[in-house]
Protein backbone atom coordinates (compact mmCIF):
# COMPACT_ATOMS: atom_id res chain seq x y z
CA UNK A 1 107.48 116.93 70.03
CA UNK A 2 109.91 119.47 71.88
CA UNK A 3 112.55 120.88 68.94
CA UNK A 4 115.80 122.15 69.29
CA UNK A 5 117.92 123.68 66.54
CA UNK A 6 121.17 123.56 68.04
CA UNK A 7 122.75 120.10 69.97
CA UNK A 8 124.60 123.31 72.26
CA UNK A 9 121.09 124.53 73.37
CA UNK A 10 120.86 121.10 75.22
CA UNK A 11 123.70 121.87 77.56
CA UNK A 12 121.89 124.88 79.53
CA UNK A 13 118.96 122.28 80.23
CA UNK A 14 120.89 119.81 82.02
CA UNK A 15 118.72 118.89 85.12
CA UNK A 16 115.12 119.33 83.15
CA UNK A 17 112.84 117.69 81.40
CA UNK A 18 113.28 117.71 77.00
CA UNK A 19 110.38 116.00 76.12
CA UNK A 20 107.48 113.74 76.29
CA UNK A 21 106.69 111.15 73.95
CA UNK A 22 103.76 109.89 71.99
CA UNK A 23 101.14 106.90 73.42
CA UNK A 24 102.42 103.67 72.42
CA UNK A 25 99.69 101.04 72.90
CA UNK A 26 101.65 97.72 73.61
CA UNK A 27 99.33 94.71 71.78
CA UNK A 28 99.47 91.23 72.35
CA UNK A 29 100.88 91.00 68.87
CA UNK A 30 103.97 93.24 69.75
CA UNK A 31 104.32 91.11 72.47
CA UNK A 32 104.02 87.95 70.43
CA UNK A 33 106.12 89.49 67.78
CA UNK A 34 109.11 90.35 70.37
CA UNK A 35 109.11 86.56 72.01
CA UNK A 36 109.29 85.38 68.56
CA UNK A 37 112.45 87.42 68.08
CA UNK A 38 114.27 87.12 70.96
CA UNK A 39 113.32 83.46 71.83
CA UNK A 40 111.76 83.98 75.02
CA UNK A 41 108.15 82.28 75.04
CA UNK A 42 107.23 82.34 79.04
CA UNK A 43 103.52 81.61 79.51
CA UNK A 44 103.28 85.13 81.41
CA UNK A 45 103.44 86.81 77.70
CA UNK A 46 101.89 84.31 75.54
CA UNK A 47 99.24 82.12 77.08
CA UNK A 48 96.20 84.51 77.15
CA UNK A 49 94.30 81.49 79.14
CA UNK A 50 97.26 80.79 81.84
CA UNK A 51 98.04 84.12 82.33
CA UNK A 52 94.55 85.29 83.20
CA UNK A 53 94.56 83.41 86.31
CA UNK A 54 97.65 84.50 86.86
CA UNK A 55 99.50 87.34 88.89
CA UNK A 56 98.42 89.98 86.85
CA UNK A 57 95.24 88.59 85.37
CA UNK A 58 96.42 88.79 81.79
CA UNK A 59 99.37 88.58 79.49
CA UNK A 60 102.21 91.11 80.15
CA UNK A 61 104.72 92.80 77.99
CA UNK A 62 108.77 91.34 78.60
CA UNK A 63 110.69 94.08 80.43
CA UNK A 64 112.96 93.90 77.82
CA UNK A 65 110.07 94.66 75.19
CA UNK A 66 109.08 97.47 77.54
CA UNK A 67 112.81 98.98 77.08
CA UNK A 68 112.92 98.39 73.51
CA UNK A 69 110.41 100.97 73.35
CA UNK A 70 113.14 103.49 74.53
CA UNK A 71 114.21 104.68 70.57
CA UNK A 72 110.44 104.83 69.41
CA UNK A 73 109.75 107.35 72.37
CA UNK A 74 112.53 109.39 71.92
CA UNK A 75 111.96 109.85 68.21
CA UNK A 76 108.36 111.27 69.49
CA UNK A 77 109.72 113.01 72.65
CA UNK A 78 112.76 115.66 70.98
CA UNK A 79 114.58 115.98 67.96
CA UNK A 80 117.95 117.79 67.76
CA UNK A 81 117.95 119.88 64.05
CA UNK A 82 121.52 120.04 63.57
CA UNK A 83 122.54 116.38 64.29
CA UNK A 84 123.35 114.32 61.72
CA UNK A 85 123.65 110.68 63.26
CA UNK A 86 122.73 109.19 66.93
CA UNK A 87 123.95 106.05 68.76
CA UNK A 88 123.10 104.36 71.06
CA UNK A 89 126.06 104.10 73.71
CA UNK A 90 124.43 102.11 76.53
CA UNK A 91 122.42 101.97 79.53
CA UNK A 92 123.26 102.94 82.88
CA UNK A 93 120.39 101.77 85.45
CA UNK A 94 117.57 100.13 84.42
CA UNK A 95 114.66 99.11 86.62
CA UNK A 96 110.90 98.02 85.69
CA UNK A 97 108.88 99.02 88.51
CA UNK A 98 105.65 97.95 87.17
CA UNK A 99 104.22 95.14 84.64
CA UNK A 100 103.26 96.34 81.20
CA UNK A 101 99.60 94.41 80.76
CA UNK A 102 99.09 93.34 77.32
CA UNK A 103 96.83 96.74 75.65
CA UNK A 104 98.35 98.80 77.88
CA UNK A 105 99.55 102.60 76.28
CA UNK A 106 102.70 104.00 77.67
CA UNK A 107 104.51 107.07 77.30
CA UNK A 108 107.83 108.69 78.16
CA UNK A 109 109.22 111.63 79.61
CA UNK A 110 112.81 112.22 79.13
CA UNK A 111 114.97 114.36 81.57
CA UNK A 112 118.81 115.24 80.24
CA UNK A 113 120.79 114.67 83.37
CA UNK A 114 124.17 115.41 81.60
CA UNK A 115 125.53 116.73 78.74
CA UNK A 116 129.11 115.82 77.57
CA UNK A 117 130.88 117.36 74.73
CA UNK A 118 132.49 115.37 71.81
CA UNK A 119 134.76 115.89 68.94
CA UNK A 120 132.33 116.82 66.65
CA UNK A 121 129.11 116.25 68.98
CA UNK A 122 127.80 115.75 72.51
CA UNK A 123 126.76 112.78 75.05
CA UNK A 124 123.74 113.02 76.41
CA UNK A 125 122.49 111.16 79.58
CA UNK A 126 119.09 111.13 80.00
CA UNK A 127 116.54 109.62 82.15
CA UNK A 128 113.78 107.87 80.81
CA UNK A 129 110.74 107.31 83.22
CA UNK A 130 108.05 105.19 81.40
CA UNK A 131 104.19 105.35 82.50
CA UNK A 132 101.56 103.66 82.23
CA UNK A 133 98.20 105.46 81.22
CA UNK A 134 96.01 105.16 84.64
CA UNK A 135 98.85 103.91 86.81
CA UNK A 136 101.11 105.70 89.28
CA UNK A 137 103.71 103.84 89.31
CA UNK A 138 105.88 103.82 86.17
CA UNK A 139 106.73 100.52 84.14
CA UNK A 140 110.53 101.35 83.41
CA UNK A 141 112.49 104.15 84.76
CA UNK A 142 116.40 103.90 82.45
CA UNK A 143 119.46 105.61 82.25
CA UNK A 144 119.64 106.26 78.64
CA UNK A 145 123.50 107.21 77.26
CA UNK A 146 123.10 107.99 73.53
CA UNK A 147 126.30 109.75 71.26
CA UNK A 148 124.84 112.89 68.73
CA UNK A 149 127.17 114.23 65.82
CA UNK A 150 126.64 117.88 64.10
């Protein structure tokens, strides 16, 4: 994990990269777990047996599962010192290049592409791009806009 003390030191690093996550390994239970909570049971995710003759030859995470992902990676990636609170203040693109097969470990790499200063705090914009170990192609690439207080 990449540490900063200050949420100012961010603003000279506009245009690099501020940190790379931890593995996640994304398990059929996760998966299970997320359909169950968000009401979305397609066979692609859940039917180990249909899914293996499928497109991808086994179950896959939901894209939206594979974005979820997004505040567990950052916790892992950088952590701003002097910041008392975070929000989340939205997405700006958001593409999934790449399924997310059930087992699969991802990672992300964060890149601040703009730093905005607040009464009392700054908006970052940072871009997210998701891999997937042994794959060249990533499995999410996001515009992530998130609000940080001092």
């Amino acid at each position: 994990m990449r540490s900063f003390e200050h949420l100012t030191d961010l603003q000279a690093l506009v245009g690099q990269n501020v940190g790379v996550s931890d593995w996640i390994t994304v398990t059929q239970e996760r998966i299970q777990l997320f359909a169950d909570a968000t009401g979305d049971h397609q066979w692609i995710h859940l039917d180990t047996e249909r899914a293996a003759k499928g497109p991808f030859g086994t179950t896959i995470a939901h894209g939206f599962l594979t974005l979820s992902l997004l505040p567990e990676m950052s916790a892992s990636a950088f952590e701003v010192r002097d910041t008392r609170m975070g929000v989340n203040y939205g997405l700006g693109k958001v593409r999934f290049p790449a399924p997310v097969p059930s087992g699969s470990r991802l990672r992300g790499h964060f890149k601040l592409t703009k730093y905005e200063p607040l009464e009392g705090g700054a908006q970052l914009t940072v871009e997210v791009s998701m891999e997937r170990e042994g794959s060249d192609k990533p499995v999410c690439v996001a515009e992530s806009l998130a609000r940080r207080y001092t």
